[in-house]
Protein backbone atom coordinates (compact mmCIF):
# COMPACT_ATOMS: atom_id res chain seq x y z
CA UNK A 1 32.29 -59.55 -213.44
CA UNK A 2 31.19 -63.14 -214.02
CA UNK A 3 30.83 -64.95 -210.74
CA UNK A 4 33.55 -67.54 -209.76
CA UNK A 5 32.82 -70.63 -207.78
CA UNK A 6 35.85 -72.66 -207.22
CA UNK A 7 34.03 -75.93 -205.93
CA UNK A 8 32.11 -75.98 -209.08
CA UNK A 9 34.90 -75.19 -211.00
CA UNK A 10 37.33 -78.38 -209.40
CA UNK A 11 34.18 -80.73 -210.10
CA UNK A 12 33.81 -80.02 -213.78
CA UNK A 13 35.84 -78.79 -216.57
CA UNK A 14 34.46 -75.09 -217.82
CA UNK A 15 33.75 -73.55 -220.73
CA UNK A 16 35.53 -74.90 -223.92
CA UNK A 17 37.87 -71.63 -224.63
CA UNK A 18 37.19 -71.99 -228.33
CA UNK A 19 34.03 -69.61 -227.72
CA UNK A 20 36.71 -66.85 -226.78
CA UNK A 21 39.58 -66.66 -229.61
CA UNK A 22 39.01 -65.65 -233.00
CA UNK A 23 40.46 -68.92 -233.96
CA UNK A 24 37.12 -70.82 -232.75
CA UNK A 25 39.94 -73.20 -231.25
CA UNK A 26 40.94 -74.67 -228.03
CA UNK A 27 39.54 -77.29 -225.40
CA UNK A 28 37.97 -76.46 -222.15
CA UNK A 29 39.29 -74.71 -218.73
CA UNK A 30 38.81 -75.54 -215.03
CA UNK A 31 36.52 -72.27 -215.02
CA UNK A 32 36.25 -68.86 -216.43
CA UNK A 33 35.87 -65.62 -215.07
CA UNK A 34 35.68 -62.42 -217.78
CA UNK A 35 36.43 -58.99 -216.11
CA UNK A 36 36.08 -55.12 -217.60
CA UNK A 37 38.12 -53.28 -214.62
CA UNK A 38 41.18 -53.40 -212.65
CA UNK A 39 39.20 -53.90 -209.62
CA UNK A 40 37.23 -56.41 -210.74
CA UNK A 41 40.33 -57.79 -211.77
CA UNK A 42 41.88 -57.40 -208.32
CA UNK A 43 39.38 -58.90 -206.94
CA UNK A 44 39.17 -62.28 -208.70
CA UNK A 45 42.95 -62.62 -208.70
CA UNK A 46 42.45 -62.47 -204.72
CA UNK A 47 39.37 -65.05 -204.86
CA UNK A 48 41.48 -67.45 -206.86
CA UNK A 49 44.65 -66.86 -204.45
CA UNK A 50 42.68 -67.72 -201.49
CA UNK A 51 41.20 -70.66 -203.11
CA UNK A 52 44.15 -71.75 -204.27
CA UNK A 53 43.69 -72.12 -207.55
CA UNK A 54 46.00 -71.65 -210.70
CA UNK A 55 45.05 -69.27 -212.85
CA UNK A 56 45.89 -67.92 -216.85
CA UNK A 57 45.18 -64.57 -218.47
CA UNK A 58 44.01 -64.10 -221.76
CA UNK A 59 42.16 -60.84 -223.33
CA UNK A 60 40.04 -60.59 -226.23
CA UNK A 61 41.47 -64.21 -227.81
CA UNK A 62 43.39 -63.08 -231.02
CA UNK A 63 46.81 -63.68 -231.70
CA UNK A 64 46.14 -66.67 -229.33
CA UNK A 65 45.96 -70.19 -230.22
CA UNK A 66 44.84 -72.53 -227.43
CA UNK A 67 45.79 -76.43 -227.56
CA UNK A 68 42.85 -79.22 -228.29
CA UNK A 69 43.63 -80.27 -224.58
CA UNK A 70 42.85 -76.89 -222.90
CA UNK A 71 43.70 -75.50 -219.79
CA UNK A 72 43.91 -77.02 -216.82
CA UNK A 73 43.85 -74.12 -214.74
CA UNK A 74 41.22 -70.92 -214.24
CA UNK A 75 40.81 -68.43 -217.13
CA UNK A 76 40.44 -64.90 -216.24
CA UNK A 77 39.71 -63.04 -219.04
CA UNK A 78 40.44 -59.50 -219.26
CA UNK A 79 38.21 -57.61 -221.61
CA UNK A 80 35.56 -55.25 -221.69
CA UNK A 81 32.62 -54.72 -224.40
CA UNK A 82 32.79 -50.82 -224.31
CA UNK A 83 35.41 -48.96 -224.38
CA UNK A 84 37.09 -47.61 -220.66
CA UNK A 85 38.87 -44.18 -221.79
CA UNK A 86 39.10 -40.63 -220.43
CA UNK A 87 40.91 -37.91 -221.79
CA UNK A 88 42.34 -35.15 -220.00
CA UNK A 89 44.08 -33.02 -222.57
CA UNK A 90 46.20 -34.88 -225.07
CA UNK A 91 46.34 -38.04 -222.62
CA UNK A 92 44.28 -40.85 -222.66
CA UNK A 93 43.56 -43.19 -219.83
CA UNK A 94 42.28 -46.24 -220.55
CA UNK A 95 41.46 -49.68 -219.24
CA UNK A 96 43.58 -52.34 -220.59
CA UNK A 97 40.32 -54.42 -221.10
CA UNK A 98 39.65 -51.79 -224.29
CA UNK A 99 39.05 -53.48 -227.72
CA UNK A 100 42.26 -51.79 -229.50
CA UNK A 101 40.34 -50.74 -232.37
CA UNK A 102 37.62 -49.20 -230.04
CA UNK A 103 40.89 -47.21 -228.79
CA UNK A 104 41.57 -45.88 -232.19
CA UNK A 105 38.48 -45.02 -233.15
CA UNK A 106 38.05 -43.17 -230.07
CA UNK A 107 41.37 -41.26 -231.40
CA UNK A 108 39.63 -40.38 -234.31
CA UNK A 109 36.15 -38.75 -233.11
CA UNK A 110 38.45 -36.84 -230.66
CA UNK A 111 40.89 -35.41 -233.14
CA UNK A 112 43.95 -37.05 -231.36
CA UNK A 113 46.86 -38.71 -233.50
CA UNK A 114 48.93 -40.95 -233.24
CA UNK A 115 47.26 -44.15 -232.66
CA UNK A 116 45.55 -44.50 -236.27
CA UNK A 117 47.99 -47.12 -236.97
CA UNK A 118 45.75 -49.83 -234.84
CA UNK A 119 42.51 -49.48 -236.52
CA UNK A 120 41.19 -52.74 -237.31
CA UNK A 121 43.66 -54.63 -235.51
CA UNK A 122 41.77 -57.21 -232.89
CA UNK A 123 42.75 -57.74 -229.61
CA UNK A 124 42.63 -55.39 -226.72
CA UNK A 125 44.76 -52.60 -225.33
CA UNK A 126 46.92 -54.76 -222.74
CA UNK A 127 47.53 -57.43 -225.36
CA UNK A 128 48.74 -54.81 -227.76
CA UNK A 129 50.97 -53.08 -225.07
CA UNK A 130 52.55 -56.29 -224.33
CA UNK A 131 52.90 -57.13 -227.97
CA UNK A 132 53.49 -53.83 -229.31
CA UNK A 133 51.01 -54.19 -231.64
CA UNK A 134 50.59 -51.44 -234.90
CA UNK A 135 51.18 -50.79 -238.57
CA UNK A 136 52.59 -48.84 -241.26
CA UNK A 137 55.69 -48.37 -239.49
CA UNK A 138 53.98 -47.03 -236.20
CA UNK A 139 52.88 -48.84 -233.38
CA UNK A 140 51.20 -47.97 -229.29
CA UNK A 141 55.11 -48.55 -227.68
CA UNK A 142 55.83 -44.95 -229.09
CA UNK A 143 52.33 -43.08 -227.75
CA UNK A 144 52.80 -45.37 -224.14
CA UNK A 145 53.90 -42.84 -221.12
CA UNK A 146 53.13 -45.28 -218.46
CA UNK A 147 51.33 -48.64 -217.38
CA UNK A 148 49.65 -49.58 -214.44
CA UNK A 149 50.98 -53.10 -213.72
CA UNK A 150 49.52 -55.76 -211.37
CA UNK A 151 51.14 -59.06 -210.46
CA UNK A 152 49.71 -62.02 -209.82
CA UNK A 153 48.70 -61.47 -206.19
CA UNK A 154 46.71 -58.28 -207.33
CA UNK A 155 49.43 -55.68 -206.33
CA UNK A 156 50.04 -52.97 -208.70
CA UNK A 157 52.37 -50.50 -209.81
CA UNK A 158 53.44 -48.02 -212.03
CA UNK A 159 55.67 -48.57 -214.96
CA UNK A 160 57.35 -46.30 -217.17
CA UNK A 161 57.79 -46.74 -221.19
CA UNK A 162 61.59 -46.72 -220.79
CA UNK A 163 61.17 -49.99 -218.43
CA UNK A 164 58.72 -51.61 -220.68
CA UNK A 165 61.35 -51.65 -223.58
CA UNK A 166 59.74 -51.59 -226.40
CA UNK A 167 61.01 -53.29 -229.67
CA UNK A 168 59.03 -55.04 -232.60
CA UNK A 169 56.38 -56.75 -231.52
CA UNK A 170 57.64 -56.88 -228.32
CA UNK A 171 58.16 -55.51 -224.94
CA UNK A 172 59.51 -56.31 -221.37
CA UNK A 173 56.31 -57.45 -220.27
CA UNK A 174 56.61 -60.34 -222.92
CA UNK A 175 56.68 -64.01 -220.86
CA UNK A 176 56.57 -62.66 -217.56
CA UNK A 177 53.66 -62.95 -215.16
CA UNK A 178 53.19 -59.05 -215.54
CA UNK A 179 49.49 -58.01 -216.08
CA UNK A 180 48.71 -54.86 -217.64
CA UNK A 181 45.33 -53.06 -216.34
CA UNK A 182 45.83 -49.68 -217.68
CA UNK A 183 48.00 -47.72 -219.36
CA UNK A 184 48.12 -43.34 -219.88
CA UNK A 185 49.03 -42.54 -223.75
CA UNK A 186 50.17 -39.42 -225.16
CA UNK A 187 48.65 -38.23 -228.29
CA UNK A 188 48.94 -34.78 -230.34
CA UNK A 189 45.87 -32.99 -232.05
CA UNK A 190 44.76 -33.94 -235.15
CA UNK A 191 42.02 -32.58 -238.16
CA UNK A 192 39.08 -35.14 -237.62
CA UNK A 193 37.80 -35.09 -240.70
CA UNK A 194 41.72 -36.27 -242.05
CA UNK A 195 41.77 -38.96 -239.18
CA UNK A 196 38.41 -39.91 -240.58
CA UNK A 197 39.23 -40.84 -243.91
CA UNK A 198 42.80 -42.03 -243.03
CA UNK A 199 40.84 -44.50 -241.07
CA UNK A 200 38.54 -45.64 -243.69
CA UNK A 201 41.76 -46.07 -245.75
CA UNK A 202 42.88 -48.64 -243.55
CA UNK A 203 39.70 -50.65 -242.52
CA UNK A 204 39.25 -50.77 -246.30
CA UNK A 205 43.06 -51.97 -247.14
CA UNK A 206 42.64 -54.51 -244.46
CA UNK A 207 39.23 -55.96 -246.09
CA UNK A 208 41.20 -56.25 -249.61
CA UNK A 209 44.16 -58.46 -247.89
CA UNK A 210 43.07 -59.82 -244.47
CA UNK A 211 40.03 -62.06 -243.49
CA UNK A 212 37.64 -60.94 -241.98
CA UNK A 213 38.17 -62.34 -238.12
CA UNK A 214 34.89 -61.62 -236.68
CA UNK A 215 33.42 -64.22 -239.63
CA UNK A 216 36.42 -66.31 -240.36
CA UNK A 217 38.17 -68.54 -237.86
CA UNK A 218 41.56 -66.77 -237.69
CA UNK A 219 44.72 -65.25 -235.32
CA UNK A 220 46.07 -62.91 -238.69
CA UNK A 221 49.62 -63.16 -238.95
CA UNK A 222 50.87 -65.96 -237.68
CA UNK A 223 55.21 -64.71 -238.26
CA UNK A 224 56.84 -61.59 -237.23
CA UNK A 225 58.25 -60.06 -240.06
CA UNK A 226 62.01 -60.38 -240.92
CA UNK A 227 63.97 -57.62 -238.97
CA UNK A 228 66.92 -56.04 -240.76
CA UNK A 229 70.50 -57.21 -240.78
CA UNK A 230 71.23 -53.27 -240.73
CA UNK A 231 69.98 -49.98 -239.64
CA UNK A 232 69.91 -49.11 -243.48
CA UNK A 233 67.62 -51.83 -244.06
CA UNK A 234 64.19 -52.36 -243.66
CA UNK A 235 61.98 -55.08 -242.17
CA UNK A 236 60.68 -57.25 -245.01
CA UNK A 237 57.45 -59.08 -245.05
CA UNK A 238 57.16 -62.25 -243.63
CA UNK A 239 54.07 -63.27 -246.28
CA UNK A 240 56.59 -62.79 -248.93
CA UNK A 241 58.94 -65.29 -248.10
CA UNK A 242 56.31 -67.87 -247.73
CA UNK A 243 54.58 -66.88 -250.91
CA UNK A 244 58.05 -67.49 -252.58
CA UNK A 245 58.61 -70.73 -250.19
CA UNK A 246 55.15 -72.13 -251.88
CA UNK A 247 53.00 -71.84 -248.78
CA UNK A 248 50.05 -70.58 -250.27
CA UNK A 249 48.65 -73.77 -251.19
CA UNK A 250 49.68 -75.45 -247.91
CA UNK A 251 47.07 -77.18 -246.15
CA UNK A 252 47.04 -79.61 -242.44
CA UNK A 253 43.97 -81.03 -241.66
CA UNK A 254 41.38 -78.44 -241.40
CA UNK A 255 43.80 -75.58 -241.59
CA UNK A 256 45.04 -73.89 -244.41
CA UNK A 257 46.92 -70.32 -245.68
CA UNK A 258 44.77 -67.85 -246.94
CA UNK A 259 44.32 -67.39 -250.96
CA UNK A 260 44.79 -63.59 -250.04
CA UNK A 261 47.92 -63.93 -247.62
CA UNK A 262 50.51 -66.36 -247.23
CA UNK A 263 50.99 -65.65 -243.23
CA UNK A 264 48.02 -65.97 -242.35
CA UNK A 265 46.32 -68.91 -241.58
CA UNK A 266 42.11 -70.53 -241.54
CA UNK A 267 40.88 -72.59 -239.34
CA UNK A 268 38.07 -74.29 -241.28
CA UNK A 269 35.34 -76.63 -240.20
CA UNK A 270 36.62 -79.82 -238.48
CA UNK A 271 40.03 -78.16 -237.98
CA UNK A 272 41.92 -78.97 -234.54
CA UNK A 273 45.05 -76.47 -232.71
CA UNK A 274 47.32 -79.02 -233.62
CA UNK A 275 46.60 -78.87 -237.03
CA UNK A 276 46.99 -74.96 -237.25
CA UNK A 277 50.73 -75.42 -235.32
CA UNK A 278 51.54 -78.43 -237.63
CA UNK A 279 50.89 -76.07 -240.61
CA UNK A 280 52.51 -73.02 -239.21
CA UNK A 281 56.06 -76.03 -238.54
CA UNK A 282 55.81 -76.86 -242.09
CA UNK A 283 55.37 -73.09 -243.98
CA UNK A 284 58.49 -72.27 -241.61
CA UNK A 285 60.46 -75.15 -242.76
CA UNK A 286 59.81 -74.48 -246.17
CA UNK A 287 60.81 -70.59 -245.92
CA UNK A 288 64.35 -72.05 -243.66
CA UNK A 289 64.85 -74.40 -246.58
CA UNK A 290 64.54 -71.85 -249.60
CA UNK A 291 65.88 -68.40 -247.80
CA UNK A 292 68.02 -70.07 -244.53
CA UNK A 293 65.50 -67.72 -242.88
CA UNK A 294 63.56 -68.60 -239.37
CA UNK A 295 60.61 -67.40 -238.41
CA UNK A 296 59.13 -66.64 -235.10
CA UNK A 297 56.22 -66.80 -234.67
CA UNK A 298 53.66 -63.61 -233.43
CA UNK A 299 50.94 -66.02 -232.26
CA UNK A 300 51.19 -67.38 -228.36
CA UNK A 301 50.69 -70.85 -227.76
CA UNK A 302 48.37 -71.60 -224.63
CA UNK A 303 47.76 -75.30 -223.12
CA UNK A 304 49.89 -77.95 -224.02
CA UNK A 305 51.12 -79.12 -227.42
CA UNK A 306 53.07 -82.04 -228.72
């Protein structure tokens, strides 16, 4: 755990958080402390508390876009360069500091299914839990059995999926102060070698449509998809509607859609946070104009924004 100093940190602003989203964006905190562990975790919630000073979570930065201004409070982040898992059977333990795709790859070299659905998705496990992150119709809500959930004084406890109410792209845990540290899953055997290329599948599928976020300033989808107006129905692509709605070609500032995908937006050089949200306002108002259609957005906003 990175050492935190509050004195130093109330004298100067910190690190600029831009260094830590896959957006490249965002001003500069009051201090940052990154973390791999629950206790670690613990134990710089308590230094803060007794210092009194405010603090925000984030985890691995994606499917975060933080305002020009910054923070003006403490950043922990939550996230650990190796993956924390054990496996006792068909469960998995793991540390909610996990890069997701670690997680799934992981999955793979053990012959355990049921996760293959987040390879290549950034962010880590928490973020996903709270998000309910996956694809192709499958996502980590349905392989969750239980959470290990820590408030913001450091006390934990143990939640069950049924409490955590899973939807799309959400949960219960969405905008409450509820941290995740770790979370048991439930998989089912697999064939590896089937995994294997099932996963290659995807990383390659991804390559063909998505940036690539580790080289190109980017959150991914910016909108949920549209959910159906009836069990018969199914959820239809957000991208679609903004392709039709013109948004391809939209540009604010530095930021602008991708060529490949019309939900997904670039941060380019010179490109501010307010210019990404001022683009995202406009390719939503053009979708509401041509379909009568709103879309919500899957990126969180952190900091303040006009």
């Amino acid at each position: 755990m990175s050492e935190y100093r509050p004195g130093a940190a109330r004298r100067k602003m910190g690190p600029r958080l831009a260094e830590f989203t896959t957006f490249r964006l965002g001003g500069p905190c009051r201090g940052l402390t990154t973390c791999a562990t629950r206790l670690e975790l613990r134990r710089a919630i308590e230094q803060l508390g007794e210092a009194g000073e405010p603090f925000v979570l984030m985890g691995g930065g994606s499917n975060l876009l933080v305002s020009d201004a910054g923070v003006d409070a403490h950043v922990i982040r939550y996230f650990s360069e190796k993956p924390l898992i054990a496996r006792a059977g068909n469960d998995l333990s793991v540390q909610a500091s996990t890069r997701l795709d670690d997680l799934a790859a992981y999955t793979v070299l053990n012959g355990l299914d049921g996760l293959i659905c987040c390879t290549g998705i950034p962010g880590t496990v928490g973020g996903a839990i709270v998000g309910n992150a996956g694809a192709f119709g499958e996502q980590i809500g349905d392989r969750v059995v239980s959470i290990t959930a820590m408030d913001r004084s450091g006390n934990e406890r143990e939640m069950t999926a049924d409490e955590l109410s899973f939807g799309y792209r959400r949960s219960a845990l969405a905008d409450t102060d509820i941290i995740v540290v770790a979370a048991r899953l439930r998989l089912r055997p697999g064939d590896r070698e089937r995994l294997r290329a099932r996963r290659q599948e995807i990383l390659a599928l991804r390559a063909s449509k998505h940036p690539d976020w580790q080289r190109i300033p980017t959150a991914g989808s910016f909108f949920k998809n549209i959910e159906p107006t009836s069990s018969a129905e199914r959820r239809q692509a957000a991208g679609w509607f903004l392709e039709q709605a013109g948004a391809k070609s939209m540009r604010v500032g530095g930021a602008r859609t991708f060529e490949k995908h019309a939900n997904i937006i670039i941060a380019e050089r010179g490109c501010k946070a307010a210019d990404v949200l001022e683009l995202a306002r406009q390719m939503a108002a053009r979708v509401k104009e041509k379909f009568g259609i709103d879309l919500h957005r899957e990126v969180r906003l952190l900091g303040a924004f006009e």
